[in-house]
Structure formats: C-alpha cells, structure tokens
C-alpha atoms as a PDB file:
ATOM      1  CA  UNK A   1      -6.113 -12.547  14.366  1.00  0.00           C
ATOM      2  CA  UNK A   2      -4.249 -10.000  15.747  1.00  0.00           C
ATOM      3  CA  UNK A   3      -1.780  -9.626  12.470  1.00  0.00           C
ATOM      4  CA  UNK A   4      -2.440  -8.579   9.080  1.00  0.00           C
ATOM      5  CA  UNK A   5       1.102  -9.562   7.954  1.00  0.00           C
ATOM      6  CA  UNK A   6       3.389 -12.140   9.491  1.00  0.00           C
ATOM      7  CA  UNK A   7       6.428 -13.312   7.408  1.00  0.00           C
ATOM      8  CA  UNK A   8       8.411 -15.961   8.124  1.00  0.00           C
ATOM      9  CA  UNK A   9      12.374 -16.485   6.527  1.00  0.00           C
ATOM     10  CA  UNK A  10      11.072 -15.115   3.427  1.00  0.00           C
ATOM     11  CA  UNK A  11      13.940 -15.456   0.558  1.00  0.00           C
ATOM     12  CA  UNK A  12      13.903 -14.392  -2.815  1.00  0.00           C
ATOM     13  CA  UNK A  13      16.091 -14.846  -5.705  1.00  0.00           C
ATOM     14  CA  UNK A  14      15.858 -14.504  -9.170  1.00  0.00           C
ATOM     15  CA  UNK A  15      17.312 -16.251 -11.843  1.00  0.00           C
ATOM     16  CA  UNK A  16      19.745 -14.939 -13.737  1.00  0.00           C
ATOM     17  CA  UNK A  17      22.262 -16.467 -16.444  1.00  0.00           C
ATOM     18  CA  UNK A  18      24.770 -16.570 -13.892  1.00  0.00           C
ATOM     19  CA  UNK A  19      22.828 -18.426 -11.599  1.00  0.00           C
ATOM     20  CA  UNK A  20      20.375 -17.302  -8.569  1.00  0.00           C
ATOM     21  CA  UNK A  21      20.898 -14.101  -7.271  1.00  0.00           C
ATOM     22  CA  UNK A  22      19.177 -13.220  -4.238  1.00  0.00           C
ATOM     23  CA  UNK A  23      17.084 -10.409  -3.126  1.00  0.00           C
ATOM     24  CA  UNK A  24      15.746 -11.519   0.266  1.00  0.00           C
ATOM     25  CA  UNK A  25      17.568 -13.150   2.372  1.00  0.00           C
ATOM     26  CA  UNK A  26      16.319 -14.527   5.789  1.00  0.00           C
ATOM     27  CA  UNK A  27      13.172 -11.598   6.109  1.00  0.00           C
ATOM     28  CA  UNK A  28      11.329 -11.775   9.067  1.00  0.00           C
ATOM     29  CA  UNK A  29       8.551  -9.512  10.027  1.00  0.00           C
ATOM     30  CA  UNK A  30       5.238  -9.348  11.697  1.00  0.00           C
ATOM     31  CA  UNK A  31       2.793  -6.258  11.323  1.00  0.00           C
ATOM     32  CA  UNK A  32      -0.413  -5.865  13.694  1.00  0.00           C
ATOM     33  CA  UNK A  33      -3.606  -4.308  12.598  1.00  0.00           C
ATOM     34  CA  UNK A  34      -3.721  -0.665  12.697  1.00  0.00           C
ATOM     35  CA  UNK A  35       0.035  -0.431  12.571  1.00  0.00           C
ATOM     36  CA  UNK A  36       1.730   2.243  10.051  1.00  0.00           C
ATOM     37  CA  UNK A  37       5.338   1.036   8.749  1.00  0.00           C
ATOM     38  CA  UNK A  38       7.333   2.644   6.521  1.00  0.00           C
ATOM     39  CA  UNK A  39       9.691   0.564   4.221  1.00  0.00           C
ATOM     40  CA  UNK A  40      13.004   2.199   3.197  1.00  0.00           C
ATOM     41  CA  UNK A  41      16.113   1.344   1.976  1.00  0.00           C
ATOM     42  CA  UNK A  42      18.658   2.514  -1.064  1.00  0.00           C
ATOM     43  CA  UNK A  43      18.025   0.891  -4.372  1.00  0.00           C
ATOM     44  CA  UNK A  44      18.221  -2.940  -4.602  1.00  0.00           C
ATOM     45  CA  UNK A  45      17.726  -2.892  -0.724  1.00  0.00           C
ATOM     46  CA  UNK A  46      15.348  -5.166  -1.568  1.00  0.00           C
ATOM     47  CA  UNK A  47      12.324  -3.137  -0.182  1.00  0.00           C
ATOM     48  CA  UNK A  48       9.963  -3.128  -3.855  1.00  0.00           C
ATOM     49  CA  UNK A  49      10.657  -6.851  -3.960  1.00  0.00           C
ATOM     50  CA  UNK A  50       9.693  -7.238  -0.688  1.00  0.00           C
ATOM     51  CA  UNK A  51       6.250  -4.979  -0.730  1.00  0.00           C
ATOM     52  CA  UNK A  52       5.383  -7.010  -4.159  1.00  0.00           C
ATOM     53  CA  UNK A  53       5.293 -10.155  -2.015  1.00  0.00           C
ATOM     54  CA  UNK A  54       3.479  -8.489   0.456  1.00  0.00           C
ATOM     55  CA  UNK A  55       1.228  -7.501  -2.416  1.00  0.00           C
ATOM     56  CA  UNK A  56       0.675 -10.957  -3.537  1.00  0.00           C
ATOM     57  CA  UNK A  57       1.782 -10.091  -6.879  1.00  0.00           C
ATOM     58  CA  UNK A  58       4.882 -12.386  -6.340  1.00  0.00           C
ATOM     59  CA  UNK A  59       6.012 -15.171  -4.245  1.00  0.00           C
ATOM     60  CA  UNK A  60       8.828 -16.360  -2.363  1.00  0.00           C
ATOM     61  CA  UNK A  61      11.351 -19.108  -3.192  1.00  0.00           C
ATOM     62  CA  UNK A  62      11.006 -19.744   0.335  1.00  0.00           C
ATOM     63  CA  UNK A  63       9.514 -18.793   3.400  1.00  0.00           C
ATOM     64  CA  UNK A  64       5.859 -18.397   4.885  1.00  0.00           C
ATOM     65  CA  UNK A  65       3.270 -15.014   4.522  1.00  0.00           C
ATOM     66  CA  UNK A  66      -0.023 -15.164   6.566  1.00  0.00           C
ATOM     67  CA  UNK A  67      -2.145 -11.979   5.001  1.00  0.00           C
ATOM     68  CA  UNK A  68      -4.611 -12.089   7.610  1.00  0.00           C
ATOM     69  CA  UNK A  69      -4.433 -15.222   8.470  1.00  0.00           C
ATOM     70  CA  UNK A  70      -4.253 -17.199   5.305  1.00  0.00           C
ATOM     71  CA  UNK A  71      -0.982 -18.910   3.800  1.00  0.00           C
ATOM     72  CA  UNK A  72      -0.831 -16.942   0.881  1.00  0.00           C
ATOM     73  CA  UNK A  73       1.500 -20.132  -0.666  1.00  0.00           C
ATOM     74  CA  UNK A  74      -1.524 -22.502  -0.289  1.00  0.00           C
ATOM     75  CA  UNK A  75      -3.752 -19.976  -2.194  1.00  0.00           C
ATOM     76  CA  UNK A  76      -4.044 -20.074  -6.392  1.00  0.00           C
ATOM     77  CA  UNK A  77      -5.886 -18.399  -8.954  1.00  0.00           C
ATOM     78  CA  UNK A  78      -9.184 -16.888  -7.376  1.00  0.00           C
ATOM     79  CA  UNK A  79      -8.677 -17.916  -4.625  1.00  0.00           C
ATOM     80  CA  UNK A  80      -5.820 -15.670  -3.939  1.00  0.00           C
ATOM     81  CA  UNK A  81      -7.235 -12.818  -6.279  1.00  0.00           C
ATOM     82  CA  UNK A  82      -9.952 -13.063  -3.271  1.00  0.00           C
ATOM     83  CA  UNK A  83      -8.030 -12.489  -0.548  1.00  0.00           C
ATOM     84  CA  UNK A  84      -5.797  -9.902  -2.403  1.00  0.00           C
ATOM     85  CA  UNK A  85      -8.884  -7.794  -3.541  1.00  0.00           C
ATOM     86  CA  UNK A  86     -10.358  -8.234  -0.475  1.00  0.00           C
ATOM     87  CA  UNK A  87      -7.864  -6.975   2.092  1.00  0.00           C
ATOM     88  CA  UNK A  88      -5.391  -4.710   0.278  1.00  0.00           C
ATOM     89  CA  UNK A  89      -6.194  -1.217  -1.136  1.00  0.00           C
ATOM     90  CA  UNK A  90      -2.700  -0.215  -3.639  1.00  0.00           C
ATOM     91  CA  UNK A  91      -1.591   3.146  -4.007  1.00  0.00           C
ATOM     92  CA  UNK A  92       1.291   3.555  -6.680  1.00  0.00           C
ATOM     93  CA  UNK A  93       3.642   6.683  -7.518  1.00  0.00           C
ATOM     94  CA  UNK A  94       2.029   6.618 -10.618  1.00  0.00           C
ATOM     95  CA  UNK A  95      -1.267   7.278 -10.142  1.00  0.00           C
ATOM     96  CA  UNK A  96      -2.619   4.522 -12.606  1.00  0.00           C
ATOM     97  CA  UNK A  97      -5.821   6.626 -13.619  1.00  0.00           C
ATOM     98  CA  UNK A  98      -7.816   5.960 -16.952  1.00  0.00           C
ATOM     99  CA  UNK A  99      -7.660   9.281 -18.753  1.00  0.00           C
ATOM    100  CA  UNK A 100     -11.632   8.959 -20.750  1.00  0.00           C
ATOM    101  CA  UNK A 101     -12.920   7.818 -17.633  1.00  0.00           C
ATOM    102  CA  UNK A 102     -14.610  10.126 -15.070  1.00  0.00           C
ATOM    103  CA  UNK A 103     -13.052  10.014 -11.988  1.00  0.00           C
ATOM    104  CA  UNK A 104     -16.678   8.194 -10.067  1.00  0.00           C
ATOM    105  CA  UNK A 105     -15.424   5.284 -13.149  1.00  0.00           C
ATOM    106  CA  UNK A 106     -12.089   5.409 -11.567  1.00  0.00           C
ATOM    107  CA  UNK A 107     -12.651   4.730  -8.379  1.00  0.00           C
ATOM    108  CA  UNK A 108     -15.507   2.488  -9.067  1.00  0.00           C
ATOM    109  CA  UNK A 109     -13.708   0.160 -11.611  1.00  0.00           C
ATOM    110  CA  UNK A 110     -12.358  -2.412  -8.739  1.00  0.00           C
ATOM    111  CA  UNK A 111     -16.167  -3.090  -7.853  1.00  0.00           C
ATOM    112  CA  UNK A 112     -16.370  -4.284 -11.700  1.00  0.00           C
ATOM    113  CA  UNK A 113     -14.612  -7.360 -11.538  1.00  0.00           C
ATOM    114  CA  UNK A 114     -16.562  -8.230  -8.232  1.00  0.00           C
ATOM    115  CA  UNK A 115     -19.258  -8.281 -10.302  1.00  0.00           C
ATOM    116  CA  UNK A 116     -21.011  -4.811  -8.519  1.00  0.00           C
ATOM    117  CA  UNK A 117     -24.025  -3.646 -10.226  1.00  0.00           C
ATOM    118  CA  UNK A 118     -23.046  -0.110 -11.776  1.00  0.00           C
ATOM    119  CA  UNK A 119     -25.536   2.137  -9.483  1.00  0.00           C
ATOM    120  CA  UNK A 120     -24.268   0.488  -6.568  1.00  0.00           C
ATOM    121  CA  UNK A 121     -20.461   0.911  -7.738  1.00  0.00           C
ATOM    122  CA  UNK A 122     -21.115   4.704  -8.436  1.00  0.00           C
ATOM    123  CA  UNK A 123     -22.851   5.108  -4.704  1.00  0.00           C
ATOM    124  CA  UNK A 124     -19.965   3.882  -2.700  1.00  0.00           C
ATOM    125  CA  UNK A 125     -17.265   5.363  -5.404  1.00  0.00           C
ATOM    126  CA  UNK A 126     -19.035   8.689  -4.597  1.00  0.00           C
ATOM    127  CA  UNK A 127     -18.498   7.997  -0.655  1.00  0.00           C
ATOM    128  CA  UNK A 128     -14.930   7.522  -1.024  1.00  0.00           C
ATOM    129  CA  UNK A 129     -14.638  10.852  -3.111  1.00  0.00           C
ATOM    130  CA  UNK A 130     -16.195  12.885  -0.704  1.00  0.00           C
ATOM    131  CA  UNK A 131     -13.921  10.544   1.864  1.00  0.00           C
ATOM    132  CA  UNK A 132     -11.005  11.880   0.429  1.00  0.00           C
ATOM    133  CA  UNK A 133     -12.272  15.391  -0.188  1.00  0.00           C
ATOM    134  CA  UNK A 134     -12.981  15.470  -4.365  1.00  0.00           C
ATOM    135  CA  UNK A 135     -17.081  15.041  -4.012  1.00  0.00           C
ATOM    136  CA  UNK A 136     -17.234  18.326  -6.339  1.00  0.00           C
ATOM    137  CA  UNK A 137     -15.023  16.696  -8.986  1.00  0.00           C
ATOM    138  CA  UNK A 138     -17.288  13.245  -9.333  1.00  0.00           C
ATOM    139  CA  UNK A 139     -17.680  13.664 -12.732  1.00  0.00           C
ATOM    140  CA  UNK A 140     -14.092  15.008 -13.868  1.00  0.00           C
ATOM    141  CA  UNK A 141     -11.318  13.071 -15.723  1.00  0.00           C
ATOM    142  CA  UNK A 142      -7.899  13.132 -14.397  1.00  0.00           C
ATOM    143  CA  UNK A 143      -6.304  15.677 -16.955  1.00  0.00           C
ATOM    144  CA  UNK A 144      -8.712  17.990 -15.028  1.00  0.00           C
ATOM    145  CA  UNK A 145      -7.611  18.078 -11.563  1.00  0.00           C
ATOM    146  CA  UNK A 146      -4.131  18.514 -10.128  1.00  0.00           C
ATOM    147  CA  UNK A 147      -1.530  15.645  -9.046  1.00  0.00           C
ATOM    148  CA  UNK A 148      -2.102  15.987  -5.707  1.00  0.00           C
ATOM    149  CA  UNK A 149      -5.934  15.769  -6.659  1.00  0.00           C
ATOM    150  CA  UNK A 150      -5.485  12.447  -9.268  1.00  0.00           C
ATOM    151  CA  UNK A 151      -3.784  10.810  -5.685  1.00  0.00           C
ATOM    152  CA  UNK A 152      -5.925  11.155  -3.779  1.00  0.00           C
ATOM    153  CA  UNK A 153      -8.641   9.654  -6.193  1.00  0.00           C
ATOM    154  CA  UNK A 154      -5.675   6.899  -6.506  1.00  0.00           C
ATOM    155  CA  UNK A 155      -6.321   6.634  -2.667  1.00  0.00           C
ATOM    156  CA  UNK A 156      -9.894   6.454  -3.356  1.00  0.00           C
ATOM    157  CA  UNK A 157     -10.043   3.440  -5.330  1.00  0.00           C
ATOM    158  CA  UNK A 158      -7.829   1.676  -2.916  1.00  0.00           C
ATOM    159  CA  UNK A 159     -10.954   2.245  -0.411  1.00  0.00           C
ATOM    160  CA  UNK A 160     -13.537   1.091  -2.473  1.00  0.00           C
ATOM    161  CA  UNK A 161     -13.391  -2.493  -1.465  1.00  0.00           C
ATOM    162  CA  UNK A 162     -12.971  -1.119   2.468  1.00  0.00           C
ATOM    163  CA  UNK A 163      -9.550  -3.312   2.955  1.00  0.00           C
ATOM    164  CA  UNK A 164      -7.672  -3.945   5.990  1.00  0.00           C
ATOM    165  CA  UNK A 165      -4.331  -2.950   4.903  1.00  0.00           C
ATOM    166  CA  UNK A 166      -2.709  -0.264   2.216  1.00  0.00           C
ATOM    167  CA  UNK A 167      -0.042  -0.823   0.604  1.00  0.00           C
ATOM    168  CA  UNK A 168       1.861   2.375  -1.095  1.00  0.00           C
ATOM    169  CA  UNK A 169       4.754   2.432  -3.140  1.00  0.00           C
ATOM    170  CA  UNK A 170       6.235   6.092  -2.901  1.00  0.00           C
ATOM    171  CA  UNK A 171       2.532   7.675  -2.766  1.00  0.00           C
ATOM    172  CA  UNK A 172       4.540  11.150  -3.212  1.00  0.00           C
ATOM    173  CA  UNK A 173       6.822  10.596  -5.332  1.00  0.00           C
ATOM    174  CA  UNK A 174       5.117  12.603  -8.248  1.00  0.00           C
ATOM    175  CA  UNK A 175       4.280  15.606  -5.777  1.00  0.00           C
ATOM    176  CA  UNK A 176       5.548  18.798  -4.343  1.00  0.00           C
ATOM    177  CA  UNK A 177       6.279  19.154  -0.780  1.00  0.00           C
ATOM    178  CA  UNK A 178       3.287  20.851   0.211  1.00  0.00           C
ATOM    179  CA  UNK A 179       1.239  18.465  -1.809  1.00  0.00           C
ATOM    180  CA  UNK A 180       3.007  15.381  -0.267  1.00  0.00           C
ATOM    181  CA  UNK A 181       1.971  16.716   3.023  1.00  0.00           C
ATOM    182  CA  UNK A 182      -1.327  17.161   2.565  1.00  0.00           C
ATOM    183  CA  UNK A 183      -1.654  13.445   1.094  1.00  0.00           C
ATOM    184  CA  UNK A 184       0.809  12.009   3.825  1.00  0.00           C
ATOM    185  CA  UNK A 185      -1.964  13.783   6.724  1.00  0.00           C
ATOM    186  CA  UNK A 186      -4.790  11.890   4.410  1.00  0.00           C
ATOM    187  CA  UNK A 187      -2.983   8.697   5.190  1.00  0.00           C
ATOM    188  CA  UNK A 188      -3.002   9.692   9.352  1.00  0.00           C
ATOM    189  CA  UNK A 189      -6.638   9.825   8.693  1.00  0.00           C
ATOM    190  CA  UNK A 190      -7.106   6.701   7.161  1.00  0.00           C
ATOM    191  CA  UNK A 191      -4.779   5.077   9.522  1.00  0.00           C
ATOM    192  CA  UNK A 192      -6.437   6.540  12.830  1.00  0.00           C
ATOM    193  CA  UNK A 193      -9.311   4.620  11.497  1.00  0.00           C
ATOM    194  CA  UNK A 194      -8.157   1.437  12.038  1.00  0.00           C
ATOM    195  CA  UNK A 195      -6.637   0.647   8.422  1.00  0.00           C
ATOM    196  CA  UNK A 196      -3.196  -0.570   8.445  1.00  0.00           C
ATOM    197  CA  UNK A 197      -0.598   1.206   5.796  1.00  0.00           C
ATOM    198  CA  UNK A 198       2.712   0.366   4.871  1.00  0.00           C
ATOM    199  CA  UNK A 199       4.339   2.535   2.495  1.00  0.00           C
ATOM    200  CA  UNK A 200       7.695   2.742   0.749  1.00  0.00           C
ATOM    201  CA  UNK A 201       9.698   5.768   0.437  1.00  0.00           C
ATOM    202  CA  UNK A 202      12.804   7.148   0.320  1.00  0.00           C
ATOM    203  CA  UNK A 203      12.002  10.695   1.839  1.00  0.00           C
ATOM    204  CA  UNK A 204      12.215  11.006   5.761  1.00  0.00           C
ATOM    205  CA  UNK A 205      10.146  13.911   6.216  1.00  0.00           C
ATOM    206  CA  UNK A 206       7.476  11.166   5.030  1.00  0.00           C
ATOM    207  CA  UNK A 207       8.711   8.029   7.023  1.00  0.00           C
ATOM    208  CA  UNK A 208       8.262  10.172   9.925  1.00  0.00           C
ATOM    209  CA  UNK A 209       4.529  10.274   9.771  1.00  0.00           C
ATOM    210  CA  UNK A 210       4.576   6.434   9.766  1.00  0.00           C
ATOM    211  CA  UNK A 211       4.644   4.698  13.608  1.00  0.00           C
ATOM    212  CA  UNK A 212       7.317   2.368  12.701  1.00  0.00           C
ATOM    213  CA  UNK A 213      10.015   2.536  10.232  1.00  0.00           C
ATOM    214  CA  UNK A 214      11.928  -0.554   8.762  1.00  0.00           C
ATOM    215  CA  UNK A 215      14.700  -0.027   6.697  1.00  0.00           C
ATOM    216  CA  UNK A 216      16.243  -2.395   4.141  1.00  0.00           C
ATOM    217  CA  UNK A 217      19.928  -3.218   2.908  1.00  0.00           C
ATOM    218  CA  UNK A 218      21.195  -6.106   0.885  1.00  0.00           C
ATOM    219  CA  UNK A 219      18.174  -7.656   1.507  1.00  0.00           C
ATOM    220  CA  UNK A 220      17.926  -8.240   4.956  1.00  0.00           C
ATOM    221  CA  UNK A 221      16.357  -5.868   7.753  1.00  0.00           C
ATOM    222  CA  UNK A 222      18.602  -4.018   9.431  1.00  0.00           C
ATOM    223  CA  UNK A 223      16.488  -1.903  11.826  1.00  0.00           C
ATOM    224  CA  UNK A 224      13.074  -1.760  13.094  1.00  0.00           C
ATOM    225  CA  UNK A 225      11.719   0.678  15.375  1.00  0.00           C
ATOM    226  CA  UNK A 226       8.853   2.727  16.771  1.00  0.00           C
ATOM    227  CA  UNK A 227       9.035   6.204  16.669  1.00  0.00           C
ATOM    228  CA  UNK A 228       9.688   7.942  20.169  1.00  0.00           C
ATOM    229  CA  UNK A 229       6.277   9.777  21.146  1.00  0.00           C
ATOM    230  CA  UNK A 230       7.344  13.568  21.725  1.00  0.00           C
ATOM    231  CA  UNK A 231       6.290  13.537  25.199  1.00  0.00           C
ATOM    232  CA  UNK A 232       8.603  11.114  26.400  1.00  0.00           C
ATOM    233  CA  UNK A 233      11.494  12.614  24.201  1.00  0.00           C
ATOM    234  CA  UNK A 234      10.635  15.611  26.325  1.00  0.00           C
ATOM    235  CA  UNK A 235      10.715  13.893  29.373  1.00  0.00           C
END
C-alpha cells in the first residue's frame, strides 16, 4: 500500500433535537506514506471532527476510511483497538501526562496494555527519550520540566509503539513561539524519517512546516495544495 489514509465521501452528522446536523459533507481525501498535511480551518470547519475519524475514535454516518489498508467500518472492538494502537502515535494540545508518574512511566504506559513486560517497556521508553532529546530527565515527573519539555515526552509516547502515521491536534497550542518552533523542527525530524504526520492548527507560521496544507470550511475541503519548494519560487 502506497496510502496510509484514503477517505472516501465521508459524511458526518450529529443528532441534534432539531434533527441531523451535519459536519462533513462529501470529504474526500487520500494521504501517501511519508506525507506531512496540515488540517486547518475556523471553528466548526469541521477539521477536529474530521481528524477524530481519522483517529478511529469516531465513525462516519457514511463513507469509506482505509487506515493502511484496512476498512476501518468492518473493524470492532480489538480488532480496531489493533490497528489504531498499532499505526497511529497521538499528540494532543494538552499534553495528557500522569503527574506521580516518572516521565520513562509516561512514555512507557502504551506498551502496558500490549501486554509489554516492564523492563522491556522502560528500554524502548528510554530510546524514545533520548529520541526526542529528554534522556537526562528519565526519571522526572512532568511538574519538573518545562511545556515545551512535557511535549515532547507527549511526542515520545506517540513513538513508543513505532507507528506509521501521527496524528496532532494543535501540538503548540500550549507553547511560546520559540518553543513551538523547536517542537514543530522535532516533527521535520520525525517526518524525514519516513513517519507520516498530520496535524491541526490554526497558526500559519506552523502549517508552513507541513508539505501540504488542507483547509476546511462548512465541512467540506476547500483547498489542497503542496507547498511551492523555494527553488522554483525563485526560479
């Protein structure tokens, strides 16, 4: 497969007391591996509703999404926790940390529910840390290390399974400007690796990293496009 998203006339609506209301309406979008996409879009655009699909923490009322391959709508239970687990690292605004925990615990806590034995967890949650630059702060909690700091250990546990594709929901929203670069040139990283991201935002400074921007309104796409490389704007 040379996708890790395809979606096909995706709709969503919710009901309401007034009837349906819809959120998506007629989505269509396909997303290769190793592509970077931002999603943005005012409020109600539609864009969180769409990246929770894409997340697989809701469905459709109609329409089809292949995550790497597999019908996500054919998929229940464990199944789909599977798949999910497997091929998607989240990254939230908030950073989602547990405070008592040491920041190895953090990171390592996905492995848990796979059922990890705990010296192997703590071996590849050290990996990531020192992936992401915190391998002096293994043993921390989060009220001990900055915001910039607690996302990039967010970042780290979203690694820890080694998934195809990120999915970030305003990864600097929380952060200063300086900070928000530093995290947005982490993602570059992790993208020039091979990993797949699509993130949401509403800040263009931080679109611009992405390859591709996609931008939301009324639910419905209403542009797509790769950024122009700076050579040929040159040229």
């Amino acid at each position: 497969m040379s996708n890790v998203i395809e979606v096909h006339r995706i709709y969503k609506d919710y009901q309401t007391a007034a009837g349906a209301f819809p959120v998506l309406k007629d989505v269509n979008l396909t997303i290769a591996r190793g592509d970077y996409v931002a999603i943005m879009g005012p409020s109600g655009s539609g864009k969180s509703t769409f990246m929770n699909i894409l997340g697989c923490l809701d469905r459709p009322t109609a329409g089809d999404y292949l995550l790497d391959g597999h019908q996500v709508s054919q998929l229940e239970g464990n199944a789909l926790a599977q798949l999910r687990n497997k091929t998607i690292g989240f990254v939230f605004q908030g950073f989602n940390l547990l405070a008592r925990s040491s920041l190895l615990d953090n990171v390592a806590l996905p492995l848990v529910y796979s059922g990890v034995d705990k010296k192997t967890r703590h071996e590849k949650a050290a990996q990531v840390l020192i992936k992401v630059g915190l391998g002096n702060y293994l043993n921390s909690r989060p009220s001990q290390i900055s915001g910039g700091q607690q996302q990039r250990v967010a970042i780290a546990r979203a690694l820890i399974n080694t998934p195809r594709l990120i999915l970030a929901d305003e990864p600097t929203g929380n952060l200063d400007s300086k900070t928000s670069e530093e995290i947005m040139q982490l993602f570059d990283s992790l993208n020039s690796e091979g990993i797949s991201i699509v993130l949401v935002t509403h800040e263009t400074d931080i679109a611009e990293h992405a390859k591709r921007q996609v931008r939301f309104l009324d639910g419905k796409i209403v542009h797509d496009s790769y950024a122009i490389p700076a050579v040929m704007e040159a040229s």
